[in-house]
N, C-alpha and C. Protein backbone atom coordinates (compact mmCIF):
# COMPACT_ATOMS: atom_id res chain seq x y z
N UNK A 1 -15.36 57.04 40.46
CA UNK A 1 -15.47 56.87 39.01
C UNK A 1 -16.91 57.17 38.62
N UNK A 2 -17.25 58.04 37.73
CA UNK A 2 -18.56 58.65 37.08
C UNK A 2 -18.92 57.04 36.64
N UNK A 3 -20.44 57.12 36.74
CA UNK A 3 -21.20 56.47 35.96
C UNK A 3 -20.91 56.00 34.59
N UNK A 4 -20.94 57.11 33.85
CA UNK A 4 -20.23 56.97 32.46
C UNK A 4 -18.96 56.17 32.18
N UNK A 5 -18.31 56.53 33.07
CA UNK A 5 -16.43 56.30 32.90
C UNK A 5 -16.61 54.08 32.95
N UNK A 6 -17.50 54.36 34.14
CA UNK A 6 -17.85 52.75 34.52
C UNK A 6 -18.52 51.80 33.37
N UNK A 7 -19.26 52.78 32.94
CA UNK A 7 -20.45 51.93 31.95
C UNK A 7 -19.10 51.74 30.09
N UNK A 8 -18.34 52.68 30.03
CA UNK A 8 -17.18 52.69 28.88
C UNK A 8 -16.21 51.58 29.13
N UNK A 9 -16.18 51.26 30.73
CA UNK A 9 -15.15 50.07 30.65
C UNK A 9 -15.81 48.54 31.22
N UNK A 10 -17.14 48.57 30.89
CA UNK A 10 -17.79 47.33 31.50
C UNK A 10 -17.18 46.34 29.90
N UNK A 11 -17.52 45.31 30.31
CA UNK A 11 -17.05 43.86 29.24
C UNK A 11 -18.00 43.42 29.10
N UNK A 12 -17.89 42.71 28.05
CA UNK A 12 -19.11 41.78 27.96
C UNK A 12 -19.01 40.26 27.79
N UNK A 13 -19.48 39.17 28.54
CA UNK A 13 -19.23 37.77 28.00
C UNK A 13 -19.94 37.30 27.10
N UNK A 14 -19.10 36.40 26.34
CA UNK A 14 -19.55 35.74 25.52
C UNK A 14 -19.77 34.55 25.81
N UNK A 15 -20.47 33.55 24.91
CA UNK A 15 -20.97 32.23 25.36
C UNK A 15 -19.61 31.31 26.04
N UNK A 16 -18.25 31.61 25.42
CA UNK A 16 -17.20 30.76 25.35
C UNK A 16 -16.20 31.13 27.24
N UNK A 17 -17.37 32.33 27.44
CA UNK A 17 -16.59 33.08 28.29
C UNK A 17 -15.54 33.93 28.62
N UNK A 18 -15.22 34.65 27.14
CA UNK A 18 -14.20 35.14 27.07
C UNK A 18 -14.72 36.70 27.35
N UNK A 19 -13.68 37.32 27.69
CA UNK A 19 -14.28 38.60 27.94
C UNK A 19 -13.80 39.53 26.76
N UNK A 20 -14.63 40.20 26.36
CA UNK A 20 -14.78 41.21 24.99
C UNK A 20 -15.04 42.88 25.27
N UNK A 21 -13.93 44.04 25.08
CA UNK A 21 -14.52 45.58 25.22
C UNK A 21 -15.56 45.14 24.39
N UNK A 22 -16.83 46.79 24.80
CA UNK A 22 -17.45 46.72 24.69
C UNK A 22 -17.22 48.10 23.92
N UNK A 23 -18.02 48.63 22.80
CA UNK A 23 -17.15 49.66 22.02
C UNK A 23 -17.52 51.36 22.82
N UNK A 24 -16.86 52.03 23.23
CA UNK A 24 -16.78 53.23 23.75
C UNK A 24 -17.86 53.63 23.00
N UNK A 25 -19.37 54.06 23.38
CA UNK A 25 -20.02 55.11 22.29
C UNK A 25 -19.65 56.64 22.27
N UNK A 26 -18.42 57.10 22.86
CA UNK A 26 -17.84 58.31 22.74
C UNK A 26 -16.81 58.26 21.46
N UNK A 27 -16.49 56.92 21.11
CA UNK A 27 -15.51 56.75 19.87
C UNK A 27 -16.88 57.05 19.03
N UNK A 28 -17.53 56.74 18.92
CA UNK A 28 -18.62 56.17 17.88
C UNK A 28 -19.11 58.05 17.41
N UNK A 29 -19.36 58.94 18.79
CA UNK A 29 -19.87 60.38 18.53
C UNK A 29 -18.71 61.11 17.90
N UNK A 30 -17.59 60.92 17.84
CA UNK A 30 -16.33 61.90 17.50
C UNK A 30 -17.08 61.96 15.75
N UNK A 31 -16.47 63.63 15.92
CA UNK A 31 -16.35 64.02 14.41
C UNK A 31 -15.91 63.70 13.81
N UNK A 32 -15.88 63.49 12.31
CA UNK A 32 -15.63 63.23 11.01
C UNK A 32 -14.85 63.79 10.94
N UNK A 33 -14.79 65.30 11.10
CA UNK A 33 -13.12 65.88 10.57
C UNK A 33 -11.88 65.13 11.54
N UNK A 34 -11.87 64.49 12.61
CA UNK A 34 -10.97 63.64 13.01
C UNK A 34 -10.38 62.73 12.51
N UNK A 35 -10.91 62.06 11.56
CA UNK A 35 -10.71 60.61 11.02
C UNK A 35 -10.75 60.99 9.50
N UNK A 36 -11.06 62.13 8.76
CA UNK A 36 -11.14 62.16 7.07
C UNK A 36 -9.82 62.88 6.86
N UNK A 37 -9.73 62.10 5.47
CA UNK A 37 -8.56 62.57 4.95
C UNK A 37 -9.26 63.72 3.63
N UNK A 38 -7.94 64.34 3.64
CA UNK A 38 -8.14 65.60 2.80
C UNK A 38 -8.09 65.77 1.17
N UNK A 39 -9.62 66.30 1.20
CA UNK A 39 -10.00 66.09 -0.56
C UNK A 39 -8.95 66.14 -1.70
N UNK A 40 -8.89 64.76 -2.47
CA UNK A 40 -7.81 65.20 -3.69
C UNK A 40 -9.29 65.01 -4.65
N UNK A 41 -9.09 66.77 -5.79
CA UNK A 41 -10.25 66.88 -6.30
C UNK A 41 -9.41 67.52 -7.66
N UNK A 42 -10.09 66.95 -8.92
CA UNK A 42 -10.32 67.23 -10.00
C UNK A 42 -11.33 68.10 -10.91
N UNK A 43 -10.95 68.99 -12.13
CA UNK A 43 -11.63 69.81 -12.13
C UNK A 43 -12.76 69.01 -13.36
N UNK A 44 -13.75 69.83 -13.81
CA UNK A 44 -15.09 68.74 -14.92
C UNK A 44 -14.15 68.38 -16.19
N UNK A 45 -13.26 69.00 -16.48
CA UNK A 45 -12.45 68.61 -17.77
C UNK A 45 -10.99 68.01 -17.90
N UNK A 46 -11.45 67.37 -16.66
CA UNK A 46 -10.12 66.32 -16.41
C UNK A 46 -10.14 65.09 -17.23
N UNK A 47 -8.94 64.65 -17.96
CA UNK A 47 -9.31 63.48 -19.14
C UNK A 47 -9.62 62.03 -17.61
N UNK A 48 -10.35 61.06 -18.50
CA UNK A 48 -10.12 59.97 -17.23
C UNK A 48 -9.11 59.12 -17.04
N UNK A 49 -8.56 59.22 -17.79
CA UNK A 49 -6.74 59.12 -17.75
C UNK A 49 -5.85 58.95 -16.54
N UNK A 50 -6.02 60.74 -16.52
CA UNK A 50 -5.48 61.38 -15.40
C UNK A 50 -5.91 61.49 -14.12
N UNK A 51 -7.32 60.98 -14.00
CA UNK A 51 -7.93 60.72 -12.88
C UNK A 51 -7.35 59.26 -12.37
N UNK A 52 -7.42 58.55 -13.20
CA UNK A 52 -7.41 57.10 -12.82
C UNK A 52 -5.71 56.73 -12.28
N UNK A 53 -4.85 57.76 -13.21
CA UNK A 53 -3.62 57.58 -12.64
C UNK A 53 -3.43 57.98 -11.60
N UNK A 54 -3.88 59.48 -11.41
CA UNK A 54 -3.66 59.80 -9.76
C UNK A 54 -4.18 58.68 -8.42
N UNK A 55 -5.28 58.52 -8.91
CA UNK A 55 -5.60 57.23 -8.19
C UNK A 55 -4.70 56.62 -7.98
N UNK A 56 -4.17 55.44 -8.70
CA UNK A 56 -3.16 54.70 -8.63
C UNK A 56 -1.70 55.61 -7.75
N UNK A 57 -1.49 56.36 -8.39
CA UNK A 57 -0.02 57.11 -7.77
C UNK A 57 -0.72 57.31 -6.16
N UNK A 58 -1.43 57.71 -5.95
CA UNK A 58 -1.62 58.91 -4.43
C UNK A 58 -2.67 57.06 -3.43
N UNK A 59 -2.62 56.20 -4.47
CA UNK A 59 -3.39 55.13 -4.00
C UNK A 59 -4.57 55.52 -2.64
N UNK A 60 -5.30 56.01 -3.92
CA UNK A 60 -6.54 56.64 -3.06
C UNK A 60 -8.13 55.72 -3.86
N UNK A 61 -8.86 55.56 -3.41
CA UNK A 61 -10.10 55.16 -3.85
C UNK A 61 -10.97 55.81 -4.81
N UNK A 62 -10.97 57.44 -4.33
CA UNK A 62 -11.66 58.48 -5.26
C UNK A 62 -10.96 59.16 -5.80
N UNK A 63 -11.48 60.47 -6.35
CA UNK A 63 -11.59 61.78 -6.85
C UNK A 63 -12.78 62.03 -6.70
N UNK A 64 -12.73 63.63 -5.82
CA UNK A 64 -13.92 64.61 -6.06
C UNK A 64 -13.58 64.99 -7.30
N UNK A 65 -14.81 65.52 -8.06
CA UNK A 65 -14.87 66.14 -9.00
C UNK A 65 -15.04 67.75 -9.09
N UNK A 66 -15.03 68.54 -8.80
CA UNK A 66 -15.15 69.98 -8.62
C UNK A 66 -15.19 71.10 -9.86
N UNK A 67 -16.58 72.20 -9.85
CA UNK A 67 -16.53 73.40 -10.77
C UNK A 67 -16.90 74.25 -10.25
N UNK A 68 -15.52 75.39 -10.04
CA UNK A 68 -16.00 76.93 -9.51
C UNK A 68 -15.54 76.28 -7.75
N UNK A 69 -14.79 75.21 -7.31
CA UNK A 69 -14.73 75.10 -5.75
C UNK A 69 -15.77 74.22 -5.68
N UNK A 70 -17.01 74.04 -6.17
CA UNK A 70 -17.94 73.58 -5.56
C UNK A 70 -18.03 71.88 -5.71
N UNK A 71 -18.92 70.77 -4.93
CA UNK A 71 -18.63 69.65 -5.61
C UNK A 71 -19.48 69.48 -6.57
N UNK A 72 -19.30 68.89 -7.83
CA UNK A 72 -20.42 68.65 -8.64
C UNK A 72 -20.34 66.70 -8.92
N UNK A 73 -19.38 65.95 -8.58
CA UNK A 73 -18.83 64.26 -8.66
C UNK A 73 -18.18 63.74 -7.56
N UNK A 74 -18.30 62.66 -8.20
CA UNK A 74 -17.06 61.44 -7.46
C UNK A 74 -17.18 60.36 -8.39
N UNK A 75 -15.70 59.96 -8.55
CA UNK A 75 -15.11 59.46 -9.71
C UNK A 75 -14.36 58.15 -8.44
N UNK A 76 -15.16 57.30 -8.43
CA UNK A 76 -14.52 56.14 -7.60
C UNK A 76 -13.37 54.72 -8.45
N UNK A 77 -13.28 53.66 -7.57
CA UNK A 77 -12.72 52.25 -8.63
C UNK A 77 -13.90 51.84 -8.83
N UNK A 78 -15.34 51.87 -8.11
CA UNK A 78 -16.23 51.22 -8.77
C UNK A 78 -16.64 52.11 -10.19
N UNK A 79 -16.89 53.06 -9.89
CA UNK A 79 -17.16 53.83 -11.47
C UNK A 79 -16.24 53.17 -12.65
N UNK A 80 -14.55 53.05 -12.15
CA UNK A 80 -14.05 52.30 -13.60
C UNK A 80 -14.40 50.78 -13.44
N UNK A 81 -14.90 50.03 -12.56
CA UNK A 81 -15.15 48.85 -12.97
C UNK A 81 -16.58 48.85 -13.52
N UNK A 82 -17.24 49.71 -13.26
CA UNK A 82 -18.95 49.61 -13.66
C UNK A 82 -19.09 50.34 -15.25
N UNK A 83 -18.54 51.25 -15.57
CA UNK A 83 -18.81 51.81 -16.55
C UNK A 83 -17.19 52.10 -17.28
N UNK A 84 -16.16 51.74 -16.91
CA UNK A 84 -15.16 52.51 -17.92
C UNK A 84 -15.02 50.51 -18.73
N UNK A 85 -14.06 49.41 -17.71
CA UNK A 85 -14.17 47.86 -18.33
C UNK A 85 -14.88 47.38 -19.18
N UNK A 86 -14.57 47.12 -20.55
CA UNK A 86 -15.40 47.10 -21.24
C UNK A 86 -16.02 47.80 -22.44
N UNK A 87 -16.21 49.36 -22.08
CA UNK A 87 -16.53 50.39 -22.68
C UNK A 87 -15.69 51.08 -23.67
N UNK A 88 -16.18 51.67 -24.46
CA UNK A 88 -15.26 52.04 -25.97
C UNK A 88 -14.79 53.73 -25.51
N UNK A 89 -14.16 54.07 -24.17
CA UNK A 89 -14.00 55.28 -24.32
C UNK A 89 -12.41 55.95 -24.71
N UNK A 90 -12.25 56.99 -24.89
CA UNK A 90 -10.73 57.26 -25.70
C UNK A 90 -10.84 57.86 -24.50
N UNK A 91 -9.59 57.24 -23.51
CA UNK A 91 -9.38 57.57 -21.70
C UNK A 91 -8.66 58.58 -21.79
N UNK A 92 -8.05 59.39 -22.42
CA UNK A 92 -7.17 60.41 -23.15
C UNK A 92 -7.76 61.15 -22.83
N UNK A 93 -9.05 61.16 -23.70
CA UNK A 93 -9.84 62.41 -24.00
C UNK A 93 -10.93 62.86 -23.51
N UNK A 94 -11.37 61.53 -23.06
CA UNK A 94 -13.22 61.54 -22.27
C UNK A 94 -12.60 63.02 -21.00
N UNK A 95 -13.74 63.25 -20.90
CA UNK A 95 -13.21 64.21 -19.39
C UNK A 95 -14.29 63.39 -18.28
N UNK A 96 -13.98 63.61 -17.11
CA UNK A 96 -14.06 62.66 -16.23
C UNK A 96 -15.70 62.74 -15.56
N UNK A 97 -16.40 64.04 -16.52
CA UNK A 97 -17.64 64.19 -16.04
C UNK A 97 -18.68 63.17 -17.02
N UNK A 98 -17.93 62.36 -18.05
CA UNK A 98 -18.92 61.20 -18.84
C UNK A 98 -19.23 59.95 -17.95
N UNK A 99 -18.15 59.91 -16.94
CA UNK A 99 -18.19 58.64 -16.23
C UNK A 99 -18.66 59.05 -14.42
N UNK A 100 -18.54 60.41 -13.91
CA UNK A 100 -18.25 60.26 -12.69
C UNK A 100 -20.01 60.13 -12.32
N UNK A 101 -20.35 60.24 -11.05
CA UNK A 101 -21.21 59.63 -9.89
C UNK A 101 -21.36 61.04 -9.67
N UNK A 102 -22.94 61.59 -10.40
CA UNK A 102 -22.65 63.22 -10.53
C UNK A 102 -23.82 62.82 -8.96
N UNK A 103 -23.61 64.75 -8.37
CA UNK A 103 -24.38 64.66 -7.15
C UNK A 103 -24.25 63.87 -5.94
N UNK A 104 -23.14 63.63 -5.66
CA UNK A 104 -23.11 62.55 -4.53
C UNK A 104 -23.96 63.08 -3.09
N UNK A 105 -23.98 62.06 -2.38
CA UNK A 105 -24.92 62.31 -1.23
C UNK A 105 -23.50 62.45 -0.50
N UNK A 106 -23.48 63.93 0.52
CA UNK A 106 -22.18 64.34 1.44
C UNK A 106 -22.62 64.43 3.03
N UNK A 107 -21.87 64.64 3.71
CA UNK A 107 -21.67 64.47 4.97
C UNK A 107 -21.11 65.96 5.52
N UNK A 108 -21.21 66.59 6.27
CA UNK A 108 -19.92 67.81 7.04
C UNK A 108 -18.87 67.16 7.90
N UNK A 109 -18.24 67.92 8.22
CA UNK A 109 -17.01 67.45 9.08
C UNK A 109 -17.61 67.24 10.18
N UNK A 110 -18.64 67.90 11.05
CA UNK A 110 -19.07 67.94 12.61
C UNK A 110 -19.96 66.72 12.68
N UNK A 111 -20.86 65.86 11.57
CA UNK A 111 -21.01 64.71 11.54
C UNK A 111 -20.51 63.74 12.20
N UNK A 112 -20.87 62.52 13.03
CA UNK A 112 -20.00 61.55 13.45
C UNK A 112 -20.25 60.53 12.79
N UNK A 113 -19.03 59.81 13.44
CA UNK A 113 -18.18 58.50 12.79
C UNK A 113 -19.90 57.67 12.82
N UNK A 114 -20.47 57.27 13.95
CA UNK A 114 -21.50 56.20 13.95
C UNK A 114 -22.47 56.99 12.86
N UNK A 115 -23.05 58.36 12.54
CA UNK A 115 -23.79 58.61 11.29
C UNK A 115 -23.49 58.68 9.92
N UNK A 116 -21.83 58.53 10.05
CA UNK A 116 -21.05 58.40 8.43
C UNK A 116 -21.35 56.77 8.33
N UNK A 117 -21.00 55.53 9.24
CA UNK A 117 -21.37 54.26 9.53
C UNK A 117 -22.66 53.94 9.25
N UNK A 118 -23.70 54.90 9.52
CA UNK A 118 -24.95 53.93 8.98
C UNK A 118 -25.26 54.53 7.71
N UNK A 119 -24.70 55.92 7.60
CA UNK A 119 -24.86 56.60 6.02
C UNK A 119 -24.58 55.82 4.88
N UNK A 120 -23.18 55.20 5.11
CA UNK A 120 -22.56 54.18 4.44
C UNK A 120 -23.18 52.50 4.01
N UNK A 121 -23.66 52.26 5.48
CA UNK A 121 -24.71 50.94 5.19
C UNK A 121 -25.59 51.18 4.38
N UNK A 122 -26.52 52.12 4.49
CA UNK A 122 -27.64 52.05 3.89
C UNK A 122 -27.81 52.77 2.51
N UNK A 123 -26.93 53.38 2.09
CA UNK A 123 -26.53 53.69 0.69
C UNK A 123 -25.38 53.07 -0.32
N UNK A 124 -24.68 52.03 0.87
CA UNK A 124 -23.96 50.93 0.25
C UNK A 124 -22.41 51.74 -0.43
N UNK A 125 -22.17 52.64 0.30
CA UNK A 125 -20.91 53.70 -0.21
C UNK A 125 -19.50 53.26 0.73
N UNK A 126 -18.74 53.35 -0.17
CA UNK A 126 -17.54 53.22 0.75
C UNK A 126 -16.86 54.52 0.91
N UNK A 127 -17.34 55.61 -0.09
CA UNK A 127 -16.61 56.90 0.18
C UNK A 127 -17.31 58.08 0.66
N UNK A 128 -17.56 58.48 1.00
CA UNK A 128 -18.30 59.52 1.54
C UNK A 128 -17.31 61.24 1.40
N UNK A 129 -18.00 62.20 0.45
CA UNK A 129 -17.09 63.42 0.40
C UNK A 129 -17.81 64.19 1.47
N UNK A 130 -16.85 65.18 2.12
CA UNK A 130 -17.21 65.72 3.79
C UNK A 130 -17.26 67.57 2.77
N UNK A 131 -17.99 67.82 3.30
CA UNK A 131 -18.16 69.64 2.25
C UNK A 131 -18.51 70.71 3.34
N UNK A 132 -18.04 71.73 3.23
CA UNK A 132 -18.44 72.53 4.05
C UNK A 132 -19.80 73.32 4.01
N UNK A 133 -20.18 74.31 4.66
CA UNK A 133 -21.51 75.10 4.11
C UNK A 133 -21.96 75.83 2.82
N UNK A 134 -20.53 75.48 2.22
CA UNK A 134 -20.98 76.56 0.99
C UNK A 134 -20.72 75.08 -0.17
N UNK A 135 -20.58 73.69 0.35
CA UNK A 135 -20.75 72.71 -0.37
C UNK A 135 -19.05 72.58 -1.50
N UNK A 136 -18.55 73.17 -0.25
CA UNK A 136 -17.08 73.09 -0.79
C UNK A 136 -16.64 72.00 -0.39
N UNK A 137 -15.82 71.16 -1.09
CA UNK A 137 -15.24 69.63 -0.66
C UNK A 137 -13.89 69.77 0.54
N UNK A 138 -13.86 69.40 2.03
CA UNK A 138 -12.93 69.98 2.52
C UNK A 138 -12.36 68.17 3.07
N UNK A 139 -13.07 66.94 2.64
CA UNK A 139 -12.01 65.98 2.94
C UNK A 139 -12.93 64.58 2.42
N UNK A 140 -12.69 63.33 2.93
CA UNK A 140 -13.28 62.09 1.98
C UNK A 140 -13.13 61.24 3.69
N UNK A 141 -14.34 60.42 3.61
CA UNK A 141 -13.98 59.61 4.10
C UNK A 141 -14.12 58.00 3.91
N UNK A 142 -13.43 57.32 4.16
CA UNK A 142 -13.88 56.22 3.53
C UNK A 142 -13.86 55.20 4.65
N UNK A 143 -14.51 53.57 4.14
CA UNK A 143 -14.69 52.71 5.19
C UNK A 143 -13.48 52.55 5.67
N UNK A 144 -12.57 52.49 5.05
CA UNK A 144 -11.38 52.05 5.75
C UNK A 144 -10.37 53.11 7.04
N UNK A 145 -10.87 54.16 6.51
CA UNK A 145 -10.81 55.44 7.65
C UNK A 145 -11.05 54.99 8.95
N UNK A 146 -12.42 54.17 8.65
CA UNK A 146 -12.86 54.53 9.76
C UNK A 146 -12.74 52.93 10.24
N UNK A 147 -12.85 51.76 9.36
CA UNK A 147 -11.60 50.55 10.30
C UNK A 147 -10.36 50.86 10.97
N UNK A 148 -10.06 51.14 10.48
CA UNK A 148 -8.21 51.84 11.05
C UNK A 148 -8.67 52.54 12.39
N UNK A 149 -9.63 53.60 12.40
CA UNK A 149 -9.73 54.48 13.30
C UNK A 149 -10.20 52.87 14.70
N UNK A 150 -11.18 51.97 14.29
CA UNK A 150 -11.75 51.32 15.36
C UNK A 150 -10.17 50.72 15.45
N UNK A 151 -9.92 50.41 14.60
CA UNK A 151 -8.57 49.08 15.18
C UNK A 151 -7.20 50.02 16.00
N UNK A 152 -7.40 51.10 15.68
CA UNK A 152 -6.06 51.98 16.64
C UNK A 152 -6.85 52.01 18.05
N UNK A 153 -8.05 52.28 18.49
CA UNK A 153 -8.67 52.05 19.45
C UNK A 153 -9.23 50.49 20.28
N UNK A 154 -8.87 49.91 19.55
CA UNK A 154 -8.62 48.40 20.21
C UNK A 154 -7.60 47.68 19.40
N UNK A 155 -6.41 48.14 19.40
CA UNK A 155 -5.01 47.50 19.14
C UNK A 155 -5.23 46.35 19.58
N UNK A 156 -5.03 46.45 21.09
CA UNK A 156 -4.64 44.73 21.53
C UNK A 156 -5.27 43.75 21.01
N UNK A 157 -7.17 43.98 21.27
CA UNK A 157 -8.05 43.18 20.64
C UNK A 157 -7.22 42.63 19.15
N UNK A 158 -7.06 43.18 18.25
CA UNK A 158 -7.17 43.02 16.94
C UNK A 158 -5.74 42.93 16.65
N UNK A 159 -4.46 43.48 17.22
CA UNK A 159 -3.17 43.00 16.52
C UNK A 159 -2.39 41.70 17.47
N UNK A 160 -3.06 41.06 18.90
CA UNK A 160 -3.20 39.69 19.03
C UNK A 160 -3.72 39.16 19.45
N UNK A 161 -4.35 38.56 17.68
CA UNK A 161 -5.49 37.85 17.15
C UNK A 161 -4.26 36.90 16.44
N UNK A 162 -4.78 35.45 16.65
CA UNK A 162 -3.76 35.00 16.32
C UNK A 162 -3.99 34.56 14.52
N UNK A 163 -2.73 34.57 13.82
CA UNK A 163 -2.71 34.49 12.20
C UNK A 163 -4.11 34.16 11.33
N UNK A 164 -4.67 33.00 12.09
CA UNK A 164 -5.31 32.13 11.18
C UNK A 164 -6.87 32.08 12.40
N UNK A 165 -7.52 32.71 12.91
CA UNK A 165 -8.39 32.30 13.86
C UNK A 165 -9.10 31.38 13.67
N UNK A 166 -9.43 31.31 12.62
CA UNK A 166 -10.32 30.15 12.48
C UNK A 166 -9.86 28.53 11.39
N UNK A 167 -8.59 28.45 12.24
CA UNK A 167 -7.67 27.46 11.63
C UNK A 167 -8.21 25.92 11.16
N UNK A 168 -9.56 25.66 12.52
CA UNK A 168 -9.95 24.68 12.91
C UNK A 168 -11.49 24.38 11.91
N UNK A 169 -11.80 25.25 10.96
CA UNK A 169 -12.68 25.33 10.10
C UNK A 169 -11.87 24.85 8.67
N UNK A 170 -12.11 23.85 8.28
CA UNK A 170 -11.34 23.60 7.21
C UNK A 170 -12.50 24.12 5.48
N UNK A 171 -11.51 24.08 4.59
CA UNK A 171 -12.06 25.18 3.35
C UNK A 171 -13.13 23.95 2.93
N UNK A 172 -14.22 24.34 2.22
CA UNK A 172 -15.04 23.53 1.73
C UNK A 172 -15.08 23.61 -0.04
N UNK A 173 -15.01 22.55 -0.72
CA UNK A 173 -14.44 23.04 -2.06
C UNK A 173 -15.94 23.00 -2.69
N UNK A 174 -15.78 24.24 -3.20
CA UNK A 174 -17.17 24.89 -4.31
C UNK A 174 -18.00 23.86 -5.01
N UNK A 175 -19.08 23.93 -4.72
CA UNK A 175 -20.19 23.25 -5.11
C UNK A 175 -21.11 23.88 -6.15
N UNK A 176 -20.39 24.22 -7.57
CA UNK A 176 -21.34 24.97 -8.28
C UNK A 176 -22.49 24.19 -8.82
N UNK A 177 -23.38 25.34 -9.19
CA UNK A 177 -24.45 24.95 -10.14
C UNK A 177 -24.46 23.61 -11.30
N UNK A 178 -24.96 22.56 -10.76
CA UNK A 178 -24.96 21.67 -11.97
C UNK A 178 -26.28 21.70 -13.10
C-alpha cells in the first residue's frame, strides 16, 4: 500500500475515543466541474417576476444574469430579501438588472472544491457562478453542492448519526435584552 493510499485511510481519535475519517485531501482537489450544476441564466431585461418564479419552479438559489453570452449578474434569495422586501418595485416590470449583484466574483470549472470552500468563506457567498475563458457562464455552484458532495463521500458517518445527537443538551429558553 503507497504511502498516500495509507495516510487517506489513517483515523483520527478523539478525546471520547471514538474513531473519526479523516477527510481524503484528494476529495478536497477534485474539480468544480464535478460537483456544479448547470447555469440557469437570464437575459438584462428579464422582469423580476420571472426571475423570482423560475427560482421557485426549478427551486434553485440563483439566476445568472447574462448579455451577448457573457456574465454581467447574479440575482440570488438574498438579493430579494435585501433589496426587493419592502421596496416599492412594480416586479412586472423592473428588469432584473435594478436589483441583481452586478460583477460577481467567478470561479472556472478546473478550480477545486477546497478553493471554491475558502472562496466562499471569505467572501461570505453561497453561490459561486463557474465561467469559462471567454467569461461565459457554463454552471453555479453552491454550498450545498458541495455538502451533498462531502456527505455522499462519508454516507455512513452522516446517514447513522442518530436523530437527535445531542438529545442530552436540553433547550435553554431565550434570555433577551432587558
Amino acid at each position: 500500500m503507497s504511502e498516500n493510499t495509507e495516510q487517506t485511510n489513517k483515523t483520527i481519535e478523539t478525546e471520547s475515543d471514538n474513531l473519526l475519517p479523516v477527510i481524503d485531501v484528494t476529495s478536497l482537489r477534485r474539480a468544480l466541474k464535478s460537483i456544479m450544476k448547470p447555469a440557469i441564466s437570464v437575459s438584462i431585461d428579464t422582469p423580476i417576476r420571472q426571475c423570482v418564479n423560475m427560482m421557485q419552479t426549478k427551486r434553485i438559489g440563483c439566476v445568472l444574469v447574462t448579455s451577448r453570452g457573457k456574465l454581467l449578474g447574479i440575482f440570488t434569495e438574498r438579493d430579494v430579501l435585501k433589496k426587493i422586501l419592502g421596496a416599492s418595485f412594480d416586479l412586472q416590470s423592473t428588469p432584473i438588472t435594478e436589483v441583481m449583484t452586478i460583477h460577481p466574483h467567478t470561479l472556472n470549472e478546473d478550480d477545486t472544491i477546497a478553493y471554491a470552500l475558502n472562496f466562499m468563506d471569505l467572501g461570505g457567498y453561497r453561490h459561486i457562478p463557474i465561467v469559462n475563458h471567454d467569461f461565459e457562464p457554463v454552471g453555479v455552484v453552491s454550498v450545498k453542492d458541495i455538502v451533498s458532495y462531502f456527505v455522499s463521500h462519508f454516507a455512513d458517518e452522516v446517514l447513522n448519526l442518530p436523530p437527535h445527537p445531542y438529545t442530552n443538551l436540553e433547550a435553554q429558553p431565550f434570555q433577551g435584552d432587558d
